[in-house]
C-alpha atoms as a PDB file:
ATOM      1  CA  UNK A   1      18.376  -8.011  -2.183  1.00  0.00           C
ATOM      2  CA  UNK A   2      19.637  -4.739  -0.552  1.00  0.00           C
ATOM      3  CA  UNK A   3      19.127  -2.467  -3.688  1.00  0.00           C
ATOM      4  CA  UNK A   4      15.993  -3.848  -4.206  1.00  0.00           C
ATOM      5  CA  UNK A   5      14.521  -3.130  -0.891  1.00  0.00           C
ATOM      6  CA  UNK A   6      16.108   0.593  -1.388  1.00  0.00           C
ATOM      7  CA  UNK A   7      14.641   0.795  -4.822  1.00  0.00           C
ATOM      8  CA  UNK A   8      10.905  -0.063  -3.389  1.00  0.00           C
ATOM      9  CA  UNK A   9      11.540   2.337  -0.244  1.00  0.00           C
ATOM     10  CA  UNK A  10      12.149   5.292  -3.237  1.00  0.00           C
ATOM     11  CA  UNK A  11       9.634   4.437  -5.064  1.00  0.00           C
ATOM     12  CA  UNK A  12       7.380   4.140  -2.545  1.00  0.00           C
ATOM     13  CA  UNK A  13       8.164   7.214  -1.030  1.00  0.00           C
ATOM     14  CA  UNK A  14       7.890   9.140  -4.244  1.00  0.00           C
ATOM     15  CA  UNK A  15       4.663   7.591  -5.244  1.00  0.00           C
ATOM     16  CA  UNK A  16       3.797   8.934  -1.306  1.00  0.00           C
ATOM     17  CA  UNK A  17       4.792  12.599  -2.453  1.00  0.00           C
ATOM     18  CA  UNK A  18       2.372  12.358  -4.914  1.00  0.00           C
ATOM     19  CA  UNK A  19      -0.151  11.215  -3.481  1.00  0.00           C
ATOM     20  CA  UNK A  20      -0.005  13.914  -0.760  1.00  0.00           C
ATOM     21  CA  UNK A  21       0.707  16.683  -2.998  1.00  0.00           C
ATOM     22  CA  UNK A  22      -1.766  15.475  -5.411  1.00  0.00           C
ATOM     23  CA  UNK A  23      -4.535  13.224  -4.941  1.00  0.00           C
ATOM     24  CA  UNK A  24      -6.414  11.880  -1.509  1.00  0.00           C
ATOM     25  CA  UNK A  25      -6.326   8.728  -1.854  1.00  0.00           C
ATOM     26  CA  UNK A  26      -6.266   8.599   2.475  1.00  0.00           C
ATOM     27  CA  UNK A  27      -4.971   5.844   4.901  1.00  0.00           C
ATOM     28  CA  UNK A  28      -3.361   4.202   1.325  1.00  0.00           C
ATOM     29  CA  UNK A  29      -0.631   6.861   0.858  1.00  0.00           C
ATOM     30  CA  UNK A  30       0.969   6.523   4.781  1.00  0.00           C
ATOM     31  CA  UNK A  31       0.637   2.742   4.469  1.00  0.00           C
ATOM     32  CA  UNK A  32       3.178   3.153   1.766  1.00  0.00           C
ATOM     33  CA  UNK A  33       5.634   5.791   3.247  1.00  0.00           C
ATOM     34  CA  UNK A  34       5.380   3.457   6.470  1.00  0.00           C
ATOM     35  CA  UNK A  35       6.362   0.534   4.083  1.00  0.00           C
ATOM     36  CA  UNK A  36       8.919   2.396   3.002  1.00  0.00           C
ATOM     37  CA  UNK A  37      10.326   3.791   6.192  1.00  0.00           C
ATOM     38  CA  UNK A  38      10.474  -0.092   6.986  1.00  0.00           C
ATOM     39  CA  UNK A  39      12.443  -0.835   4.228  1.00  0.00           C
ATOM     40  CA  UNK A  40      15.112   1.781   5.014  1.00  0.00           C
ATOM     41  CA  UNK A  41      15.006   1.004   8.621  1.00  0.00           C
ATOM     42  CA  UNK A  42      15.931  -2.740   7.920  1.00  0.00           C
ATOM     43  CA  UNK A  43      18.550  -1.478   5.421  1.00  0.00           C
ATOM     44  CA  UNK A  44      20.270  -0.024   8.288  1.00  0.00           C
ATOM     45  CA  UNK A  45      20.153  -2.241  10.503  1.00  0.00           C
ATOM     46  CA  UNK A  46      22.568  -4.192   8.140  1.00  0.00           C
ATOM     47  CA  UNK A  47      24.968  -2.193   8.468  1.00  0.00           C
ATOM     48  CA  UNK A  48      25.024  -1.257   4.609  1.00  0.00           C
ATOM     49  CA  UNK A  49      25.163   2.461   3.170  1.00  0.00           C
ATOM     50  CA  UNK A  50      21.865   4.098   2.312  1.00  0.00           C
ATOM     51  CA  UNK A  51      23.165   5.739  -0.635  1.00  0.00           C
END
């Protein structure tokens, strides 16, 4: 369950890189690096390695 919720945080962090380098899609883009920031938050708060 652990390296899927680090696999959505990347992805969802790249697909927010994008999106601000790229297109405008607005208040969409943060929702996901906020999602994302969640995800790696909660991964350390296990106690497991980010990497």
């Amino acid at each position: 369950m652990g390296n899927l919720l680090y696999t959505i945080a990347v992805i969802l962090v790249i697909l927010w890189a994008i999106g601000f380098l790229g297109y405008n899609l607005g208040g969409l883009i943060h929702i996901l690096i906020v999602i994302a920031l969640i995800a790696v938050i909660f991964r350390i708060i296990q106690g497991r390695k980010i990497l």
